[in-house]
C-alpha atoms as a PDB file:
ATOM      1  CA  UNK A   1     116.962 -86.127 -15.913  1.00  0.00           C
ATOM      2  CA  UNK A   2     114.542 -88.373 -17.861  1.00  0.00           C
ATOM      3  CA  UNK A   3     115.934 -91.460 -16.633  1.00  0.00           C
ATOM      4  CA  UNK A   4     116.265 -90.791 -13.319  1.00  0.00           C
ATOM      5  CA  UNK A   5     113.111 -91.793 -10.977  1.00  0.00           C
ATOM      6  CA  UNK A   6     112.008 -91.269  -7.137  1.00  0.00           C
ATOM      7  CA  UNK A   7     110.149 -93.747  -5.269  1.00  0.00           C
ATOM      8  CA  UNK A   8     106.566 -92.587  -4.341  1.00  0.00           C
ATOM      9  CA  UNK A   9     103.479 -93.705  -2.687  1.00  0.00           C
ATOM     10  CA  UNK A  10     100.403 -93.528  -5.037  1.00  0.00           C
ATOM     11  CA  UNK A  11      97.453 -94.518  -3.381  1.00  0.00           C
ATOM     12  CA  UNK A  12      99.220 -96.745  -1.196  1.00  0.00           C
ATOM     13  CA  UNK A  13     101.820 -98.157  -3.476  1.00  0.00           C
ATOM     14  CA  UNK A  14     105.296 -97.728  -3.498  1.00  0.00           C
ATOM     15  CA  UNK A  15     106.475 -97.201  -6.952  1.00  0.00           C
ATOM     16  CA  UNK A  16     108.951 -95.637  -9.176  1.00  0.00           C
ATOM     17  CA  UNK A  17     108.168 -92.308 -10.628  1.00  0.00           C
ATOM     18  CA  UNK A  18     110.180 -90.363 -13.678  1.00  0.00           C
ATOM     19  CA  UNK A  19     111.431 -86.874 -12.366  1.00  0.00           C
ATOM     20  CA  UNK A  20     111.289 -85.300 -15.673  1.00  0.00           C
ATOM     21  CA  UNK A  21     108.117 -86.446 -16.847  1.00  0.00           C
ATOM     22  CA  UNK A  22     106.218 -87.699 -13.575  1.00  0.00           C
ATOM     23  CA  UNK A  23     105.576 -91.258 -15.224  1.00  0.00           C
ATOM     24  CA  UNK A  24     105.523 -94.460 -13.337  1.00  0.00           C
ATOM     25  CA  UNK A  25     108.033 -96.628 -14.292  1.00  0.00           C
ATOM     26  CA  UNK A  26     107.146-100.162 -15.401  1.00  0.00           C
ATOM     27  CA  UNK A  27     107.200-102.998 -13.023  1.00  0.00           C
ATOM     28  CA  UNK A  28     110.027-104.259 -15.638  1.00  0.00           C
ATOM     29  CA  UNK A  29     112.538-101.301 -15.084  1.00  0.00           C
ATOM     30  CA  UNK A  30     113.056-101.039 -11.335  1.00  0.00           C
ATOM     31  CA  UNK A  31     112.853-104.229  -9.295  1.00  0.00           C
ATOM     32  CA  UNK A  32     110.584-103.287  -6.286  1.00  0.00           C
ATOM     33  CA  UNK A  33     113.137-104.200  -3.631  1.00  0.00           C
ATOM     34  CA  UNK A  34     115.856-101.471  -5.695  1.00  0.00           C
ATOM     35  CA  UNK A  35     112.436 -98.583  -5.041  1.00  0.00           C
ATOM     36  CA  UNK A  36     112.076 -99.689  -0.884  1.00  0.00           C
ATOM     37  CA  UNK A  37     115.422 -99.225  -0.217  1.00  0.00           C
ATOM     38  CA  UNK A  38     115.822 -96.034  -2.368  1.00  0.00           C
ATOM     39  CA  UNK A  39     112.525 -94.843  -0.390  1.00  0.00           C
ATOM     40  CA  UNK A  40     114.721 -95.712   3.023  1.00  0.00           C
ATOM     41  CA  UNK A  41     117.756 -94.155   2.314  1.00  0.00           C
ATOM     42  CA  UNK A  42     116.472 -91.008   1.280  1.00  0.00           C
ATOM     43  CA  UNK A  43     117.483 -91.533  -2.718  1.00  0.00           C
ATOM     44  CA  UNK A  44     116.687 -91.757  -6.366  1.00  0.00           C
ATOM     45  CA  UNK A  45     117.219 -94.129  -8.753  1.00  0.00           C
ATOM     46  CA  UNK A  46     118.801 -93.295 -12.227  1.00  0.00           C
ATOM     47  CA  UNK A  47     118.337 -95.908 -15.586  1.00  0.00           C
ATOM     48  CA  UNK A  48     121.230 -96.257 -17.834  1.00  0.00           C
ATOM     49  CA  UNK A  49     119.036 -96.489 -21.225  1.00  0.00           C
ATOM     50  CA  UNK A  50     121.438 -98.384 -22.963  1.00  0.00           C
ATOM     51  CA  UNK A  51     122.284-101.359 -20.506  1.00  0.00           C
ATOM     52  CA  UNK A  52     119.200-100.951 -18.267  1.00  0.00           C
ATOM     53  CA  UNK A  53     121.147-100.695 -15.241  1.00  0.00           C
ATOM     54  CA  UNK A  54     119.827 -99.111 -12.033  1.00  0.00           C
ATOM     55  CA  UNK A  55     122.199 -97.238  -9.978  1.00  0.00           C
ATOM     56  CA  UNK A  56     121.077 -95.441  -6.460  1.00  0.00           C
ATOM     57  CA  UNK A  57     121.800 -91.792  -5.841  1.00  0.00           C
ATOM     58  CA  UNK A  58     121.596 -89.025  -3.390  1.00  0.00           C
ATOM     59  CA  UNK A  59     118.437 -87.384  -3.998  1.00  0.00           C
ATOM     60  CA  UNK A  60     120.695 -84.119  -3.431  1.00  0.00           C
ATOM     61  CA  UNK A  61     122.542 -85.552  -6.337  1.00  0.00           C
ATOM     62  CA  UNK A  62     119.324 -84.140  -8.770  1.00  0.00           C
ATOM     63  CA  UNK A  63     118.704 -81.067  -6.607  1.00  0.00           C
ATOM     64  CA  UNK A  64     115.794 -82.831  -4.375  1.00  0.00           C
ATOM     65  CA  UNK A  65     115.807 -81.376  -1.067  1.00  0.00           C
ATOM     66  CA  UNK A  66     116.061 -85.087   1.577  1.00  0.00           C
ATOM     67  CA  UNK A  67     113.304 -85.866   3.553  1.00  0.00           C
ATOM     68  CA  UNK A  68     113.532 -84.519   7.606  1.00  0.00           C
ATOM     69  CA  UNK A  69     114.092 -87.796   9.455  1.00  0.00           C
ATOM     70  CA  UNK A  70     111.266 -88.024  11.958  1.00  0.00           C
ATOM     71  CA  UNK A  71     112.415 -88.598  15.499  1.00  0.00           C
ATOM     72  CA  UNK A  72     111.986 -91.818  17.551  1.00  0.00           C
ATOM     73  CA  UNK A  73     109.924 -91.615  20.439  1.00  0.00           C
ATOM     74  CA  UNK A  74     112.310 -94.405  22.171  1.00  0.00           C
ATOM     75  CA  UNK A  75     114.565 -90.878  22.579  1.00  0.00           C
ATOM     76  CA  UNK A  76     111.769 -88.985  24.557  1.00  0.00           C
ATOM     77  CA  UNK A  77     110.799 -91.807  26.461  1.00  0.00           C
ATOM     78  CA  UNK A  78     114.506 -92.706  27.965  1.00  0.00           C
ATOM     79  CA  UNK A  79     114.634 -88.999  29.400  1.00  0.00           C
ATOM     80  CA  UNK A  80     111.230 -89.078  30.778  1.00  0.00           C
ATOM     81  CA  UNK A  81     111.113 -88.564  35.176  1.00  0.00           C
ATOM     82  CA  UNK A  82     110.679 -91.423  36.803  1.00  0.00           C
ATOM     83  CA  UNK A  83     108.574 -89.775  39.283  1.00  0.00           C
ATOM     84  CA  UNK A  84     106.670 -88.002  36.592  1.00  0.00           C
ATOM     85  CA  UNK A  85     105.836 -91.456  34.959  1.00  0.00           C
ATOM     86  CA  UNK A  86     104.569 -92.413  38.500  1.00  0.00           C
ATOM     87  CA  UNK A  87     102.442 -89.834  39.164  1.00  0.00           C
ATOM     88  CA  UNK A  88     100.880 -90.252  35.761  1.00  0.00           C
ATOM     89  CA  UNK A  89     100.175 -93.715  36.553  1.00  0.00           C
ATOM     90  CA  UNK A  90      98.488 -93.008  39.659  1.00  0.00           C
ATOM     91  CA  UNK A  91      96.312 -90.473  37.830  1.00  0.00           C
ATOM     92  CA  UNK A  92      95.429 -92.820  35.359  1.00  0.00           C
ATOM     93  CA  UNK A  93      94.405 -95.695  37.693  1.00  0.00           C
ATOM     94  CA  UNK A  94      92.304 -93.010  39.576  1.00  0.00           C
ATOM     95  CA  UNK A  95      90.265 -92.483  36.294  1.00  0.00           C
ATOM     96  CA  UNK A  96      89.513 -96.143  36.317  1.00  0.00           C
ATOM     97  CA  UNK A  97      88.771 -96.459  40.269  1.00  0.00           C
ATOM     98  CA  UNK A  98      86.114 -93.226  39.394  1.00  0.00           C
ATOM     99  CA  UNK A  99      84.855 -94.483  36.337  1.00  0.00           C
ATOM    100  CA  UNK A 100      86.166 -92.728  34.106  1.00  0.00           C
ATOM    101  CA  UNK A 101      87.725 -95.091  32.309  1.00  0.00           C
ATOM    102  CA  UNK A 102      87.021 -99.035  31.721  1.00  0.00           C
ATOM    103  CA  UNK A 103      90.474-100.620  31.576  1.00  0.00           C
ATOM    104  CA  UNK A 104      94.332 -99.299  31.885  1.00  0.00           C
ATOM    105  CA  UNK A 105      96.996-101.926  31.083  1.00  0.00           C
ATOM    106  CA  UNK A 106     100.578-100.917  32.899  1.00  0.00           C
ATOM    107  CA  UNK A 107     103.700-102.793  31.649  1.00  0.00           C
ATOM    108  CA  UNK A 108     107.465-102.142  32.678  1.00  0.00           C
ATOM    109  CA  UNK A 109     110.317-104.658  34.089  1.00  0.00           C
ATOM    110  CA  UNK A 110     110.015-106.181  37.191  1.00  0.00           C
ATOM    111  CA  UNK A 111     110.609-104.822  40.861  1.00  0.00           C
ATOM    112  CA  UNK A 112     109.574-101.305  39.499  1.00  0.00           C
ATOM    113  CA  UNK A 113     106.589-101.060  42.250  1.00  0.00           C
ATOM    114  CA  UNK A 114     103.897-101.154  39.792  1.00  0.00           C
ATOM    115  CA  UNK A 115     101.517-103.237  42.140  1.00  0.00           C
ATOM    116  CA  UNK A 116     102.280-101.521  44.704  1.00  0.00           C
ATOM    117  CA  UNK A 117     101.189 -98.037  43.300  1.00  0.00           C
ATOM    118  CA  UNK A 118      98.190 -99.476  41.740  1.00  0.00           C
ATOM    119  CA  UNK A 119      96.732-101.134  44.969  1.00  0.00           C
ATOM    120  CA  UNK A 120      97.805 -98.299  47.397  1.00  0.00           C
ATOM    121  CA  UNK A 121      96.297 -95.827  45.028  1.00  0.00           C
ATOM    122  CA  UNK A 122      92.679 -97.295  45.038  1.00  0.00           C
ATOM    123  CA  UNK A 123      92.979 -97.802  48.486  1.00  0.00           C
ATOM    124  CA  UNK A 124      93.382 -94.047  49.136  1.00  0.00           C
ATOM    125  CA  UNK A 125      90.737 -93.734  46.885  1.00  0.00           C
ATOM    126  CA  UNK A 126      88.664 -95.240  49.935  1.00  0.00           C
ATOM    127  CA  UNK A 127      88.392 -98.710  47.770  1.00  0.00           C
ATOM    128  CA  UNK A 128      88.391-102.067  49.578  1.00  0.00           C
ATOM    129  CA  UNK A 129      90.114-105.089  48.246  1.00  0.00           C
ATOM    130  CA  UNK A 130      87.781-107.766  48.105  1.00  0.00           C
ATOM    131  CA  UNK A 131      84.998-105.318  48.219  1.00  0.00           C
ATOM    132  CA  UNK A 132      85.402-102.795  45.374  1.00  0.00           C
ATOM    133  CA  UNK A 133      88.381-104.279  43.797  1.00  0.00           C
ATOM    134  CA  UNK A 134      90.126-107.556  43.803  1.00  0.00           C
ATOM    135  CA  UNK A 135      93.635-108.726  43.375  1.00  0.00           C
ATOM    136  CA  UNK A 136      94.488-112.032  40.830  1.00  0.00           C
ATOM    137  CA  UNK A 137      97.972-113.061  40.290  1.00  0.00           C
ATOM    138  CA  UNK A 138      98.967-115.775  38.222  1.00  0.00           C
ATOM    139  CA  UNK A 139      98.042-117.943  35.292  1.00  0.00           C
ATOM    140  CA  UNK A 140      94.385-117.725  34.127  1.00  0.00           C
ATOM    141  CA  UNK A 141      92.667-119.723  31.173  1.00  0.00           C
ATOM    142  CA  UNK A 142      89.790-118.568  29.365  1.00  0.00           C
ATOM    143  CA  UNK A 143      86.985-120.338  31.125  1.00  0.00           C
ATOM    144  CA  UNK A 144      88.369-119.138  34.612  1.00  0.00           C
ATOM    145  CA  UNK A 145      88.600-115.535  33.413  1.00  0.00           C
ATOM    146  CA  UNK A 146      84.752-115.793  32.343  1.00  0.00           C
ATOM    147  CA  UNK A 147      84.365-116.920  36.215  1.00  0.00           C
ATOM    148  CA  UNK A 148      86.432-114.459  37.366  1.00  0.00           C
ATOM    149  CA  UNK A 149      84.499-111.118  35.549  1.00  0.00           C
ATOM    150  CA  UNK A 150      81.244-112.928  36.444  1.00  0.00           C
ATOM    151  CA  UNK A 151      81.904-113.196  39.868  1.00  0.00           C
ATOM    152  CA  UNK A 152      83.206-109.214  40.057  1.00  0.00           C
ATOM    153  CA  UNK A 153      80.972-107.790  37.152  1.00  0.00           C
ATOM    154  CA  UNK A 154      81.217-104.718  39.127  1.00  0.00           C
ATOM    155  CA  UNK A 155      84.086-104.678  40.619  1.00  0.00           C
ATOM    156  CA  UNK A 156      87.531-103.221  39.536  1.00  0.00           C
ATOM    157  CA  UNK A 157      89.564-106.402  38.657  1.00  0.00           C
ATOM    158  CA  UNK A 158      93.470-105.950  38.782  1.00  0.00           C
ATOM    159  CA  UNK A 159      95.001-108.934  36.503  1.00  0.00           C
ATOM    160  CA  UNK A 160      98.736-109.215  37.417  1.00  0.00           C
ATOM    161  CA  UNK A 161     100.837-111.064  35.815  1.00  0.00           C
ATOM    162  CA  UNK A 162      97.950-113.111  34.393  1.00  0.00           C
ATOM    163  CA  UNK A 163     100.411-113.049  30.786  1.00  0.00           C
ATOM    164  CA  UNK A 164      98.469-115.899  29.771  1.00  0.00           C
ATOM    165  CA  UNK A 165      95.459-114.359  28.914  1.00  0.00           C
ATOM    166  CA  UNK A 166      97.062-112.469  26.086  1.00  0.00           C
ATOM    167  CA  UNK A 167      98.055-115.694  24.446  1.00  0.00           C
ATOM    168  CA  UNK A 168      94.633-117.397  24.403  1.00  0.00           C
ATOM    169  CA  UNK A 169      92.517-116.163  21.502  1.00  0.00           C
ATOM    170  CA  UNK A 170      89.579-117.295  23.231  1.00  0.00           C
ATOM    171  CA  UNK A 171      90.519-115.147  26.186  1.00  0.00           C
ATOM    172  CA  UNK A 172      90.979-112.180  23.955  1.00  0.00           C
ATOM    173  CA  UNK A 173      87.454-112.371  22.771  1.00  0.00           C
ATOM    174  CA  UNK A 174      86.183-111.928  26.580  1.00  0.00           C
ATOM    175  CA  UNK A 175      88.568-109.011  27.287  1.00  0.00           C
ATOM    176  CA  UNK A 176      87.540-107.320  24.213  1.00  0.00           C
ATOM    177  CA  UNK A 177      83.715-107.706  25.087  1.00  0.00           C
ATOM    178  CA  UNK A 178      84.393-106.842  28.693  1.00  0.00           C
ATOM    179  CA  UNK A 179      86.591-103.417  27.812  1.00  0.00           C
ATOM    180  CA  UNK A 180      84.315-102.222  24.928  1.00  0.00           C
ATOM    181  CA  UNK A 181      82.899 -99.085  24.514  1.00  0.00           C
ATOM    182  CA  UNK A 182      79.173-100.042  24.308  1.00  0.00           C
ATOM    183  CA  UNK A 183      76.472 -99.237  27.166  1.00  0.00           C
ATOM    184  CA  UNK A 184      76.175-102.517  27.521  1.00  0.00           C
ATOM    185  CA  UNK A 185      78.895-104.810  27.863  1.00  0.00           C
ATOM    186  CA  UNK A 186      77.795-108.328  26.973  1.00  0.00           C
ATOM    187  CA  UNK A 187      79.786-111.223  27.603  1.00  0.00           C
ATOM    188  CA  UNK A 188      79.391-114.994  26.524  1.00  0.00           C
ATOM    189  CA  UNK A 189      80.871-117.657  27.347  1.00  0.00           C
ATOM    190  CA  UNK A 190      79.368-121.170  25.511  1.00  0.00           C
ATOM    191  CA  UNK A 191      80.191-124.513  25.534  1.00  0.00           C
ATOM    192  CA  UNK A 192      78.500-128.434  26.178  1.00  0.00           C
ATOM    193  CA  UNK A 193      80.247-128.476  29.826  1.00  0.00           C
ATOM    194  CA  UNK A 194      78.391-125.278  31.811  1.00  0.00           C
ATOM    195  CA  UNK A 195      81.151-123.470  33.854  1.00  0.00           C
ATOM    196  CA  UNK A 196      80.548-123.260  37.811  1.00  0.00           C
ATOM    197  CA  UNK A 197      81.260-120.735  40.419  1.00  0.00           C
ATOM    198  CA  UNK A 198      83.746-121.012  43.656  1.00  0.00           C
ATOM    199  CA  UNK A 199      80.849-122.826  45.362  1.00  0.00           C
ATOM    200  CA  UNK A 200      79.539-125.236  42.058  1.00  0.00           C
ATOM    201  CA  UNK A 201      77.359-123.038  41.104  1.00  0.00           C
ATOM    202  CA  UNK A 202      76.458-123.191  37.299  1.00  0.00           C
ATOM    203  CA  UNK A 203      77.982-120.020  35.996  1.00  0.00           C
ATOM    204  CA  UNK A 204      75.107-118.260  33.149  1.00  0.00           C
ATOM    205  CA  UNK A 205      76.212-118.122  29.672  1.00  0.00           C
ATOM    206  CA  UNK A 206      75.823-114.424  28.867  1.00  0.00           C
ATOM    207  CA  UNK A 207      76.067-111.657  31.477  1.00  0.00           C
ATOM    208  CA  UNK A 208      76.353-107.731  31.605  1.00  0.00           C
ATOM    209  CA  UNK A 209      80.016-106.683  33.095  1.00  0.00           C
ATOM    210  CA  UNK A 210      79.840-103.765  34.690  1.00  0.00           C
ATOM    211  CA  UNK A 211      83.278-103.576  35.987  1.00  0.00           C
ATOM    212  CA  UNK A 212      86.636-102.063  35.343  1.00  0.00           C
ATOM    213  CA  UNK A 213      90.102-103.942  34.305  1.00  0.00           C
ATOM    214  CA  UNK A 214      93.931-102.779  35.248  1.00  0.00           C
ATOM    215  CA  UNK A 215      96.352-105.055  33.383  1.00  0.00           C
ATOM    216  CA  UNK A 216      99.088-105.259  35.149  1.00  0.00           C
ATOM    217  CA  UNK A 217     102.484-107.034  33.312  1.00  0.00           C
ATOM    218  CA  UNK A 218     106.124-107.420  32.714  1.00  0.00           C
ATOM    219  CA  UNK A 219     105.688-107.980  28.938  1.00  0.00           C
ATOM    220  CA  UNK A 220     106.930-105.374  26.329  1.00  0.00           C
ATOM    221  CA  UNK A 221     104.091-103.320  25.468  1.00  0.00           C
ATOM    222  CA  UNK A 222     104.509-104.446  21.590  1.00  0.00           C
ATOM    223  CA  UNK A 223     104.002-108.525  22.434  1.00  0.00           C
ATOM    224  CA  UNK A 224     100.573-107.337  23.901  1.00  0.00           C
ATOM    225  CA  UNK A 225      97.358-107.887  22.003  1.00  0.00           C
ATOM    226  CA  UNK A 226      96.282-104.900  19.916  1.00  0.00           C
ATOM    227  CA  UNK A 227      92.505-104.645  20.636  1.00  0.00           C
ATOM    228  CA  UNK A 228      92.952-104.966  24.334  1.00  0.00           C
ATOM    229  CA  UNK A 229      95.830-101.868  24.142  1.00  0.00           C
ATOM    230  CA  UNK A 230      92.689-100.173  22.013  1.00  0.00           C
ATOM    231  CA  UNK A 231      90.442-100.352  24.716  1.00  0.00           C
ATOM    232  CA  UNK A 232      92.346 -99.188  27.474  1.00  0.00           C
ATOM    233  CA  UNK A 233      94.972 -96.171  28.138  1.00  0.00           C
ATOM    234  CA  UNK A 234      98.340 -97.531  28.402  1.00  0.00           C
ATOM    235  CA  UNK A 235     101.172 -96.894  31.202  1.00  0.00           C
ATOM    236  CA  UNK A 236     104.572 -97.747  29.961  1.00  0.00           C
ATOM    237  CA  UNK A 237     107.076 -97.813  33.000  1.00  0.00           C
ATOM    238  CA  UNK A 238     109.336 -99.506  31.696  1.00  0.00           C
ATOM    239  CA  UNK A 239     113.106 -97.545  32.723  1.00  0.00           C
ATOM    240  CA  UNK A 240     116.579 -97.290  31.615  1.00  0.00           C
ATOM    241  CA  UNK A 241     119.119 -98.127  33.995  1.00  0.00           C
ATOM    242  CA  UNK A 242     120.198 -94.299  34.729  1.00  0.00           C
ATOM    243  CA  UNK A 243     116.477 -94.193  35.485  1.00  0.00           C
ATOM    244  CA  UNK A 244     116.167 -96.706  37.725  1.00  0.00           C
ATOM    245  CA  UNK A 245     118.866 -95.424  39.388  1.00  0.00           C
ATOM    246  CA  UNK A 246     116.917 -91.686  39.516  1.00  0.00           C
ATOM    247  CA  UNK A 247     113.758 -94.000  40.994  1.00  0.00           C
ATOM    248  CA  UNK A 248     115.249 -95.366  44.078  1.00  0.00           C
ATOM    249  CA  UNK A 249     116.814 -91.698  45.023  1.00  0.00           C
ATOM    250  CA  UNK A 250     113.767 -90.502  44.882  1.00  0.00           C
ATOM    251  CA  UNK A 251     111.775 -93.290  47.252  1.00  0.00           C
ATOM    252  CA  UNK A 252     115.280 -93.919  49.279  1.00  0.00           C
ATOM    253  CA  UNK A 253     114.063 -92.144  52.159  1.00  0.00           C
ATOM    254  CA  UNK A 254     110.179 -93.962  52.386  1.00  0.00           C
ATOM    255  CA  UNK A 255     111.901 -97.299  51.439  1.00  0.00           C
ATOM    256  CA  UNK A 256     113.220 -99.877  54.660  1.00  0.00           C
ATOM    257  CA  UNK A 257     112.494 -96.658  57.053  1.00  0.00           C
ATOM    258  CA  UNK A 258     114.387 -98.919  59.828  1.00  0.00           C
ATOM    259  CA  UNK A 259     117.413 -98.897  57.860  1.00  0.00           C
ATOM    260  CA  UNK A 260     119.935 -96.231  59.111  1.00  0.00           C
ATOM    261  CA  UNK A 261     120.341 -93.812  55.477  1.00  0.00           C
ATOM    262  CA  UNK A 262     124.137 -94.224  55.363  1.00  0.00           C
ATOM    263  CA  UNK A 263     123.525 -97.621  54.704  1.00  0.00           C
ATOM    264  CA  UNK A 264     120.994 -96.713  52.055  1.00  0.00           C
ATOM    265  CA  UNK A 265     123.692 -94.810  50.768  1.00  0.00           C
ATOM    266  CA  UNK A 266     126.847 -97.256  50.736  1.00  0.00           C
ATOM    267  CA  UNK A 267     123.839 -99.650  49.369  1.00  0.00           C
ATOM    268  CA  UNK A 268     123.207 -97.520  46.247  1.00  0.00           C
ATOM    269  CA  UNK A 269     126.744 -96.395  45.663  1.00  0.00           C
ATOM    270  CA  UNK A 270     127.614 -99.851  45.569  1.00  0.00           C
ATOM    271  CA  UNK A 271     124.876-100.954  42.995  1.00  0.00           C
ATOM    272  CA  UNK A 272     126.351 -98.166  40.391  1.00  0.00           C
ATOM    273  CA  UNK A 273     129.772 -99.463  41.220  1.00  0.00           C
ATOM    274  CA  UNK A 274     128.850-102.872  40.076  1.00  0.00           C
ATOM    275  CA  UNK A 275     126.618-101.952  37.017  1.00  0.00           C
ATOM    276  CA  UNK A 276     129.876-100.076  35.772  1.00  0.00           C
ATOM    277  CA  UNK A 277     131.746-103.165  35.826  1.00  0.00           C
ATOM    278  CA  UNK A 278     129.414-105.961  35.387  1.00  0.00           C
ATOM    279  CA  UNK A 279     126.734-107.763  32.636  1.00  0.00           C
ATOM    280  CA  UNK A 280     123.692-108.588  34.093  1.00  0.00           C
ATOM    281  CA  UNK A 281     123.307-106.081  37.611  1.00  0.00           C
ATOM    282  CA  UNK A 282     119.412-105.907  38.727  1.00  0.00           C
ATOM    283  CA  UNK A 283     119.103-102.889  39.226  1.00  0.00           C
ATOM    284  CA  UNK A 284     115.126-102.015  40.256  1.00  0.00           C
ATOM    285  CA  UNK A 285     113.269-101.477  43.872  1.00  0.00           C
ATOM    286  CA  UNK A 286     113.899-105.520  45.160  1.00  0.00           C
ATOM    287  CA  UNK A 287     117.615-105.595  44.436  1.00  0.00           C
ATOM    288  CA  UNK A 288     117.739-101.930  46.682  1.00  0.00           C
ATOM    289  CA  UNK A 289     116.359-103.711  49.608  1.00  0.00           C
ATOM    290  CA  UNK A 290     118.415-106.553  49.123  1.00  0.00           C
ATOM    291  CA  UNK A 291     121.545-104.567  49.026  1.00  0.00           C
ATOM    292  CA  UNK A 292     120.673-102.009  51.842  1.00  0.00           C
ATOM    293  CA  UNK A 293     119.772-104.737  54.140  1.00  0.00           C
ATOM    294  CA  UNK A 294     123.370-106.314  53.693  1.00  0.00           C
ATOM    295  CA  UNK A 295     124.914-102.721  53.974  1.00  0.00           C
ATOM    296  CA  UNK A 296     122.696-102.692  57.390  1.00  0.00           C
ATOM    297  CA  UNK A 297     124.385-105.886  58.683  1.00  0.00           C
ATOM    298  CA  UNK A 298     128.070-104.930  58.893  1.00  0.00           C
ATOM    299  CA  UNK A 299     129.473-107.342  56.285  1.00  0.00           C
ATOM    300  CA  UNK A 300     133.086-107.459  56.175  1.00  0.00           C
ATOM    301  CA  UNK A 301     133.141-107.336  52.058  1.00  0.00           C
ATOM    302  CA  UNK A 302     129.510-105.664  52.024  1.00  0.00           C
ATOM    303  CA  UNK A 303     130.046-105.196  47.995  1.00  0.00           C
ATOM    304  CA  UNK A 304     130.563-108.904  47.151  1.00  0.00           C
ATOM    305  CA  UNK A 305     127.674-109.845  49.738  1.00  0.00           C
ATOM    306  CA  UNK A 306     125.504-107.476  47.142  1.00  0.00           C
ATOM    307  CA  UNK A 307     126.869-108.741  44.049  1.00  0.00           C
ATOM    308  CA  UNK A 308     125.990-112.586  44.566  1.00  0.00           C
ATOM    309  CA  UNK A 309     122.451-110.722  45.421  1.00  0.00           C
ATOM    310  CA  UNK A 310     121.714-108.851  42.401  1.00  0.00           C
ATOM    311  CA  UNK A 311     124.137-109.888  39.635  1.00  0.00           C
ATOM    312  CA  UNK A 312     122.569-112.128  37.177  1.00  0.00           C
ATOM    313  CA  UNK A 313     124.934-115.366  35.867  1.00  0.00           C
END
């Protein structure tokens, strides 16, 4: 047993430690890459003293029990309720239409209806759109998102689909004084040209924001900045395919009310049909309308109608 080492974390540093004697190994003995992998494949690493050879084992191998594999999250988030994952997301934009809460950012492919939850949900809340909360959609530089939180400091400011932001450093730096957790939320803006308002009106260089922020994107949560996600509770909706397809049962009745529901049904059984057979299907709230609306009309080959709809080439 005294040539035969574990890898081991001491105070942050992966290294090779004896078994018998509970020495570290010298940097000399065990190239670092032989320790990482050994560390991610649950093994030890024995030292043939005469030829200096390392050779990986089973950490069974010298009676060490292997480490419990901790479980990926991806698994519990694939089986989550679609309906569930709405209703939390309506909860959580009512904490930031009360208050409670300075910022949410919601991600998830789309056609999934996150707008449309978002908006209806502070409406119901007895919030006005262009009153107490206001709707941008688009691309949106640094110096016209200064404009934009000066010009609603105290409003609630839904951001959709403004990915841009999260690529401009400068336009970090004002979402991360805007969403922080201070009393006072300070934000400047400085430069040799002075910014102007929707009428040309010279637009201050520091002012208090008072207001609230819901992010609203189709980007994968992980390509989003860090310090905004910090700042703000996060709502995740993005869906697996046998989700999805859990989603639109669930809203098939509210959705295209004129629509007859056999339709509705021929439209949805036809959508699994083709996602069984072919690459690329949309499957999400848009291409359901799409394909219940053809179902509606009395096509003669109703399925191919939907297919050049909703099948990506």
């Amino acid at each position: 047993m005294s040539n035969i080492y574990e890898p081991v974390r001491l105070n942050g540093k992966l290294v090779a430690r004896n078994v018998a004697t509970g020495s570290v190994a010298p940097e000399d003995l065990i190239r670092y890459i032989q320790i990482r992998n050994a560390e991610k494949d649950n093994q030890v690493l024995a030292v043939n003293p005469e030829t200096g050879r390392v050779t990986r084992l089973a950490a069974a191998v010298v009676g060490k029990k292997p480490k419990k594999a901790k479980m990926s999250f991806l698994k519990v988030v694939e089986k989550r309720d679609p309906k569930q994952m709405f209703d939390n997301l309506e909860k959580l934009t009512k904490m930031v239409g009360r208050g409670i809460q300075p910022s949410l950012v919601v991600t998830g492919g789309a056609g999934l209806g996150k707008t449309y939850l978002v908006k209806k949900t502070l409406a119901a809340m007895g919030l006005t759109e262009a009153k107490e909360f206001v709707h941008f959609k688009g691309r949106a530089t640094a110096a016209g998102l200064f404009v934009t939180l000066y010009e609603n400091e105290n409003k609630i400011i839904v951001l959709d689909d403004c990915d841009s932001v999260f690529k401009d450093d400068d336009a970090i730096n004002l979402l991360k004084a805007a969403l922080d957790s201070y009393d006072i939320r300070r934000i400047s803006y400085i430069s040799t040209k002075p910014l102007k308002d929707q009428y040309g009106d010279p637009v201050p260089r520091h002012f208090e924001f008072t207001g609230k922020i819901i992010f609203i994107s189709n980007l994968n949560q992980s390509t989003l900045d860090a310090a905004v996600k910090s700042r703000s509770f996060v709502s995740d909706i993005t869906m697996t395919q046998e989700q999805m397809f859990k989603r639109i049962e669930q809203l098939q009745d509210e959705m295209e009310t004129r629509i007859p529901k056999p339709a509705k049904d021929k439209a949805l059984a036809i959508m699994k049909k083709l996602a069984k057979k072919y690459e690329g299907v949309e499957v999400n709230l848009r291409s359901f309308i799409k394909a219940a609306r053809i179902c509606a009309m009395g096509f003669e080959d109703p399925e191919a109608m939907v297919a050049e709809q909703i099948i990506k080439i």
